[in-house]
Protein backbone atom coordinates (compact mmCIF):
# COMPACT_ATOMS: atom_id res chain seq x y z
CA UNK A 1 87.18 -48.22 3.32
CA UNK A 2 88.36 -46.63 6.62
CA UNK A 3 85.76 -45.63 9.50
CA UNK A 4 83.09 -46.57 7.10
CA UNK A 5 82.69 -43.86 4.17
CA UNK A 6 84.32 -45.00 0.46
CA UNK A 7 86.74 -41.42 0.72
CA UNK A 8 88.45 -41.79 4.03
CA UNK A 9 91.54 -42.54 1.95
CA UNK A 10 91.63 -39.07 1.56
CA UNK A 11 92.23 -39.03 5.41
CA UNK A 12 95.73 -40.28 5.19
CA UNK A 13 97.29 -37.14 3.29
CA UNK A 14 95.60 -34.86 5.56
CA UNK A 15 96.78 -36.27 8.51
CA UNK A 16 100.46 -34.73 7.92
CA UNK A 17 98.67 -31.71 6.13
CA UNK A 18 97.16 -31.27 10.01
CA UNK A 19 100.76 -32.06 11.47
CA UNK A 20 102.23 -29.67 9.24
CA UNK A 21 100.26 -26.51 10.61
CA UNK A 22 101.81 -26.64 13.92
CA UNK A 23 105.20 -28.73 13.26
CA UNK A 24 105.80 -27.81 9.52
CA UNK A 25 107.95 -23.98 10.78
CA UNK A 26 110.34 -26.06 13.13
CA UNK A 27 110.97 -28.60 10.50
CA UNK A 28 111.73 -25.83 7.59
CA UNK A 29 113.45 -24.04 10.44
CA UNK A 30 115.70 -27.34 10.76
CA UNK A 31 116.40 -27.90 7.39
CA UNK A 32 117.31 -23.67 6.57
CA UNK A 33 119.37 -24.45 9.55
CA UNK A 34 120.99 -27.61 7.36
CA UNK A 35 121.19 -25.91 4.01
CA UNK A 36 123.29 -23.41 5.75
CA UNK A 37 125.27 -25.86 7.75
CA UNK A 38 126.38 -28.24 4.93
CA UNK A 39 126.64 -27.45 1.29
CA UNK A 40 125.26 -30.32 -1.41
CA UNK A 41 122.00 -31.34 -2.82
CA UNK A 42 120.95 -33.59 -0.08
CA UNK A 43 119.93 -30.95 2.37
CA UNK A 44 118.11 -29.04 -0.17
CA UNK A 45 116.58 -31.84 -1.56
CA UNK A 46 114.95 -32.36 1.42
CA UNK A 47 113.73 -28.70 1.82
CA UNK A 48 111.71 -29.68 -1.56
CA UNK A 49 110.78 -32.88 -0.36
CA UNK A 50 109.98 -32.10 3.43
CA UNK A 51 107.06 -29.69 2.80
CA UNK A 52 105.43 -32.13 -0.47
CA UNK A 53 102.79 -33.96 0.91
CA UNK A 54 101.38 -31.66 3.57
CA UNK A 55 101.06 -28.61 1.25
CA UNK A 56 100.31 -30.78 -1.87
CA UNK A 57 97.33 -32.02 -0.01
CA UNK A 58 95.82 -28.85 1.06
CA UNK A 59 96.19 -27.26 -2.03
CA UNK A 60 94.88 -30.27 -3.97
CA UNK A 61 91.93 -29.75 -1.36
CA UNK A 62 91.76 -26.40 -2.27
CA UNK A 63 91.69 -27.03 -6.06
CA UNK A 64 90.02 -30.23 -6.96
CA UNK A 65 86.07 -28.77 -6.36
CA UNK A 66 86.63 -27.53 -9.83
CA UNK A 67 83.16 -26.07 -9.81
CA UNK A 68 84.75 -23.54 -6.74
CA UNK A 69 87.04 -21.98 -9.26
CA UNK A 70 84.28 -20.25 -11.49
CA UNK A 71 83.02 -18.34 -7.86
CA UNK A 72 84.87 -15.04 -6.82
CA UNK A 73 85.84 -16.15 -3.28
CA UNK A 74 88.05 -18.87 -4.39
CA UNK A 75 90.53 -16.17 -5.16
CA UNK A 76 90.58 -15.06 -1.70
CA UNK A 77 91.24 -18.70 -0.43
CA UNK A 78 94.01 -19.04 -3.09
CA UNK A 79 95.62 -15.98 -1.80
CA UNK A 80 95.45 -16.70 1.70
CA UNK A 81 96.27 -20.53 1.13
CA UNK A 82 99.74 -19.17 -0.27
CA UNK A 83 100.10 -16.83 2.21
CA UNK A 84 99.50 -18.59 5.23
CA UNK A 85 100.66 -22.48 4.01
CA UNK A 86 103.26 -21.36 1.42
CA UNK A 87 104.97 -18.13 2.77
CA UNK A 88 104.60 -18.09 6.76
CA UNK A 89 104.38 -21.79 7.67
CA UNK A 90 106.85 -23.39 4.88
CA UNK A 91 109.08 -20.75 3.49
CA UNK A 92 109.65 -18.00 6.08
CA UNK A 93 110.47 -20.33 8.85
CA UNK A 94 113.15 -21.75 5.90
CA UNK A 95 114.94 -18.43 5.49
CA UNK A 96 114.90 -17.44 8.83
CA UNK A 97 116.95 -20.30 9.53
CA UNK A 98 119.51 -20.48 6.84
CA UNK A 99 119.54 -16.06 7.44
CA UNK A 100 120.08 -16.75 10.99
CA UNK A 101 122.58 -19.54 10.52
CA UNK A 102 124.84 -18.24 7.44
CA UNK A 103 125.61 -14.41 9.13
CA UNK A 104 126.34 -16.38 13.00
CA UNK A 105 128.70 -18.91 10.74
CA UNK A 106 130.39 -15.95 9.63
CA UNK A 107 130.79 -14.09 12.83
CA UNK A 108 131.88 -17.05 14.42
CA UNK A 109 134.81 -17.62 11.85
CA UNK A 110 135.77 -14.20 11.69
CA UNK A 111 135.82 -14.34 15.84
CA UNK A 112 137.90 -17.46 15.31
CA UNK A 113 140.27 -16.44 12.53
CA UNK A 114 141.30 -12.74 14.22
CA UNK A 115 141.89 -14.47 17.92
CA UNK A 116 144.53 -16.87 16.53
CA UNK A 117 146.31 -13.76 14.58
């Protein structure tokens, strides 16, 4: 029991659910960034792993009034939840950093390779 009610457990995944809404597009940004840099399955393990909890939470928040789903406006939550949480906060900031990173990698090698011809 936290601050008093028997739930307030719940309190501890939405805390980085919170954290992600503001930090969660620098941190995807970071690991595109890595996924580009450095090939393996560590870095894009971590992509998976990174965005889990925050976006696990919410959506479990957004899913677990099971007596919600039978309304018609729980579609239009859905839809905005993966638009907003999935697609602009988690994954775009993802693939503008490994699109970003890969094409300046390239340019920067081919720079490289033609000076030293």
């Amino acid at each position: 029991m936290m601050f008093g009610y028997s739930d307030d457990w719940w309190t501890v995944l939405f805390v980085p659910a919170l954290l992600w809404f503001p930090f969660g597009p620098i941190a995807m940004g970071a690991t595109g960034w890595w996924c580009a840099h450095s090939p393996g399955l560590r870095p894009r393990l971590w992509s998976w792993l990174l965005p889990a909890l925050p976006v696990g939470a919410m959506a479990a928040n957004l899913v677990l009034p099971w007596e919600r789903v039978s309304r018609n406006e729980w579609l239009d939550d859905f839809l905005g939840f993966l638009w907003v949480y999935i697609g602009a906060i988690t994954v775009l900031p993802w693939l503008l950093g490994d699109g970003i990173t890969r094409p300046a990698r390239a340019l920067r090698a081919r720079r490289a390779g033609h000076g030293s011809v």
